[in-house]
C-alpha atoms as a PDB file:
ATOM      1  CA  UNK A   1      89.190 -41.569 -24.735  1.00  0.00           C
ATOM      2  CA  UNK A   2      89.210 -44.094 -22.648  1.00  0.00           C
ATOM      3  CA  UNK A   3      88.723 -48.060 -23.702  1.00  0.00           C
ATOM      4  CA  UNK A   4      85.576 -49.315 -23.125  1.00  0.00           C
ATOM      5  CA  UNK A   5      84.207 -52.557 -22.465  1.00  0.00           C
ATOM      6  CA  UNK A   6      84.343 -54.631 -25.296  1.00  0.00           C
ATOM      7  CA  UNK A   7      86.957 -52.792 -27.064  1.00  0.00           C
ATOM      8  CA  UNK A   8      89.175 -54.941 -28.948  1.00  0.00           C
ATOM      9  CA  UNK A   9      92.529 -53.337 -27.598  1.00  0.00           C
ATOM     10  CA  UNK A  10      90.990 -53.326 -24.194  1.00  0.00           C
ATOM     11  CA  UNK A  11      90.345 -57.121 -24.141  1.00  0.00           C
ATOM     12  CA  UNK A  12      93.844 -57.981 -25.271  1.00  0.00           C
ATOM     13  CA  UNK A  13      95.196 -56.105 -22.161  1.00  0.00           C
ATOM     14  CA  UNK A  14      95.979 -58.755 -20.021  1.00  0.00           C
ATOM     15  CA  UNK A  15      95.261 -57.589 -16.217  1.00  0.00           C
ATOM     16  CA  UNK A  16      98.446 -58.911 -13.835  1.00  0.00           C
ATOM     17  CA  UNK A  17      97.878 -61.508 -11.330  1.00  0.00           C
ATOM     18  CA  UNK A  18      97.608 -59.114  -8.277  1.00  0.00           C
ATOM     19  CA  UNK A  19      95.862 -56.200  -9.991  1.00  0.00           C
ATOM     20  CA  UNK A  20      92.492 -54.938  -8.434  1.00  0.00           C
ATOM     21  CA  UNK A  21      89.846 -54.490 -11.397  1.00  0.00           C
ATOM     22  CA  UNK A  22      86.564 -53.682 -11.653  1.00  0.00           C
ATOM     23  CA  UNK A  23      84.205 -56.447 -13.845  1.00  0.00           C
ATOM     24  CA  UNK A  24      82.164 -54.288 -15.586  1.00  0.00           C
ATOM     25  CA  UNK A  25      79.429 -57.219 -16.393  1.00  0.00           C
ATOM     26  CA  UNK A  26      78.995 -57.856 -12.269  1.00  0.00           C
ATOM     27  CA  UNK A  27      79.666 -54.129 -11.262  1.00  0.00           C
ATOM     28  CA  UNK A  28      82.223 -56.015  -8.429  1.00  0.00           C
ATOM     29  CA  UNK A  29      85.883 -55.249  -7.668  1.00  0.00           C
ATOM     30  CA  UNK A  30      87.853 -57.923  -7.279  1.00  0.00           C
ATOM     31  CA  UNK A  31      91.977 -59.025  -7.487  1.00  0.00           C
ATOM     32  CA  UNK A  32      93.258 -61.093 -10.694  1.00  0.00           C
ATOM     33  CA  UNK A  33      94.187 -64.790  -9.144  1.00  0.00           C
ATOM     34  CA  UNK A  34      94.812 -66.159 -12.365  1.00  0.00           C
ATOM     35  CA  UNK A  35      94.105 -66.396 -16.389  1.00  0.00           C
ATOM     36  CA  UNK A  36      91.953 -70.168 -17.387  1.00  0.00           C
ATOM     37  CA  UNK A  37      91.490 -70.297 -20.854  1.00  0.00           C
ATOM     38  CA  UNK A  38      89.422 -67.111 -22.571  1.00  0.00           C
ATOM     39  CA  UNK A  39      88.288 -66.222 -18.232  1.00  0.00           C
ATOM     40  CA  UNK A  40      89.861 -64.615 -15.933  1.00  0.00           C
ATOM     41  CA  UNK A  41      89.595 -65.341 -12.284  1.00  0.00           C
ATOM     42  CA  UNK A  42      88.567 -63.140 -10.089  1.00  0.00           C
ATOM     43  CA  UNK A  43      88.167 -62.752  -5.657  1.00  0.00           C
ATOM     44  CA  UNK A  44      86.701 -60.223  -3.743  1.00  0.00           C
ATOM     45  CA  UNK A  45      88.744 -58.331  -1.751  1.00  0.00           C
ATOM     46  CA  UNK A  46      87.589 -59.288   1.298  1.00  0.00           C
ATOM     47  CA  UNK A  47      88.455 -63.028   0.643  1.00  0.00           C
ATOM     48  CA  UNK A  48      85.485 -65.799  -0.557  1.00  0.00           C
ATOM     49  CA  UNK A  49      84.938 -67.821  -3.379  1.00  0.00           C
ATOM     50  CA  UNK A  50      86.622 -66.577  -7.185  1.00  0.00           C
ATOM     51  CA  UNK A  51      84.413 -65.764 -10.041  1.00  0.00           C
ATOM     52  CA  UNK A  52      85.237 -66.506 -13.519  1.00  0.00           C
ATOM     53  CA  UNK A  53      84.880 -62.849 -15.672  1.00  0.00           C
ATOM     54  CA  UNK A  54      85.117 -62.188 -19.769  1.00  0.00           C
ATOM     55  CA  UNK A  55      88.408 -60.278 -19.584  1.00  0.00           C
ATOM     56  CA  UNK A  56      87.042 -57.560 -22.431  1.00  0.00           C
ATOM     57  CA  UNK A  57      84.483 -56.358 -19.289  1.00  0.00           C
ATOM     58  CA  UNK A  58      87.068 -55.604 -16.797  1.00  0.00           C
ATOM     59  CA  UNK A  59      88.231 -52.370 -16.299  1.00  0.00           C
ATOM     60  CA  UNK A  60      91.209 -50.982 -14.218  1.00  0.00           C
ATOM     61  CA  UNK A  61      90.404 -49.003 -11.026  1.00  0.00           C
ATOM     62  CA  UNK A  62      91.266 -44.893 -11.449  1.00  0.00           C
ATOM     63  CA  UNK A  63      93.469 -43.804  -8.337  1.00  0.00           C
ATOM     64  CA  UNK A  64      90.899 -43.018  -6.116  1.00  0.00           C
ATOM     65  CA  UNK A  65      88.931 -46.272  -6.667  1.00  0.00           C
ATOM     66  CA  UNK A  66      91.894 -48.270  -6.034  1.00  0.00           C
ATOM     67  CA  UNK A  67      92.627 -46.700  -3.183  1.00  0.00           C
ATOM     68  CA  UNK A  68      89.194 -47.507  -1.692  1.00  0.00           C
ATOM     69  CA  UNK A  69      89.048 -50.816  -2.581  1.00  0.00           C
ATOM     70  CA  UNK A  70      92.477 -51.281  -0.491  1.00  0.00           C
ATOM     71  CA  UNK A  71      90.814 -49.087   2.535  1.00  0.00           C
ATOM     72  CA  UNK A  72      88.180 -51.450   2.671  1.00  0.00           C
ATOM     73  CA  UNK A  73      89.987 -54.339   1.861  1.00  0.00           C
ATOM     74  CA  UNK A  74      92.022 -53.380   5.117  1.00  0.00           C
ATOM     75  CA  UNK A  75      88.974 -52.447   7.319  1.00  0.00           C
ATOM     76  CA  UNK A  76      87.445 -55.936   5.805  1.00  0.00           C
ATOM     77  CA  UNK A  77      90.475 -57.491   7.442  1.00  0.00           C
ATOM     78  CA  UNK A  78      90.710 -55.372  11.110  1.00  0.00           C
ATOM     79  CA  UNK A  79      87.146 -57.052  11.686  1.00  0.00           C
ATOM     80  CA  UNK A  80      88.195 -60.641  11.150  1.00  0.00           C
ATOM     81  CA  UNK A  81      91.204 -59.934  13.402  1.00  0.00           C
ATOM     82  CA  UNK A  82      93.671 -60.355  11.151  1.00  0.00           C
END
């Protein structure tokens, strides 16, 4: 069975910097920028401003959800030009 949120041996998983996760307490996807005291930091995929989430409500993304997060990450990025 998979962890759920607010499972003790989920919470001590620490998600990488880099890793795409989905915060369970916003329902938003978002890449790991960095770990500030009991928060991690989170920013959409698209680019804006980070959010601060409890690290026991993030979950990691199953194949297919990671996949597209990165599609629309990409398409996010065709429109700006980059």
């Amino acid at each position: 069975m998979p962890p759920t949120p607010r499972d003790p041996d989920h919470a001590t998983t620490p998600h990488p910097v880099g890793a795409i996760v989905h915060d369970t307490a916003r329902d938003r996807v978002g890449r790991v920028m960095d770990h500030v005291g009991p928060y991690v930091q989170l920013r959409p995929l698209a680019g804006g401003l980070e959010w601060d989430a409890d690290p026991g409500l993030l979950r990691s993304l199953t194949p297919t959800e990671s996949l597209s997060a990165r599609v629309a990450e990409a398409n996010a990025r065709s429109r700006r030009g980059r």
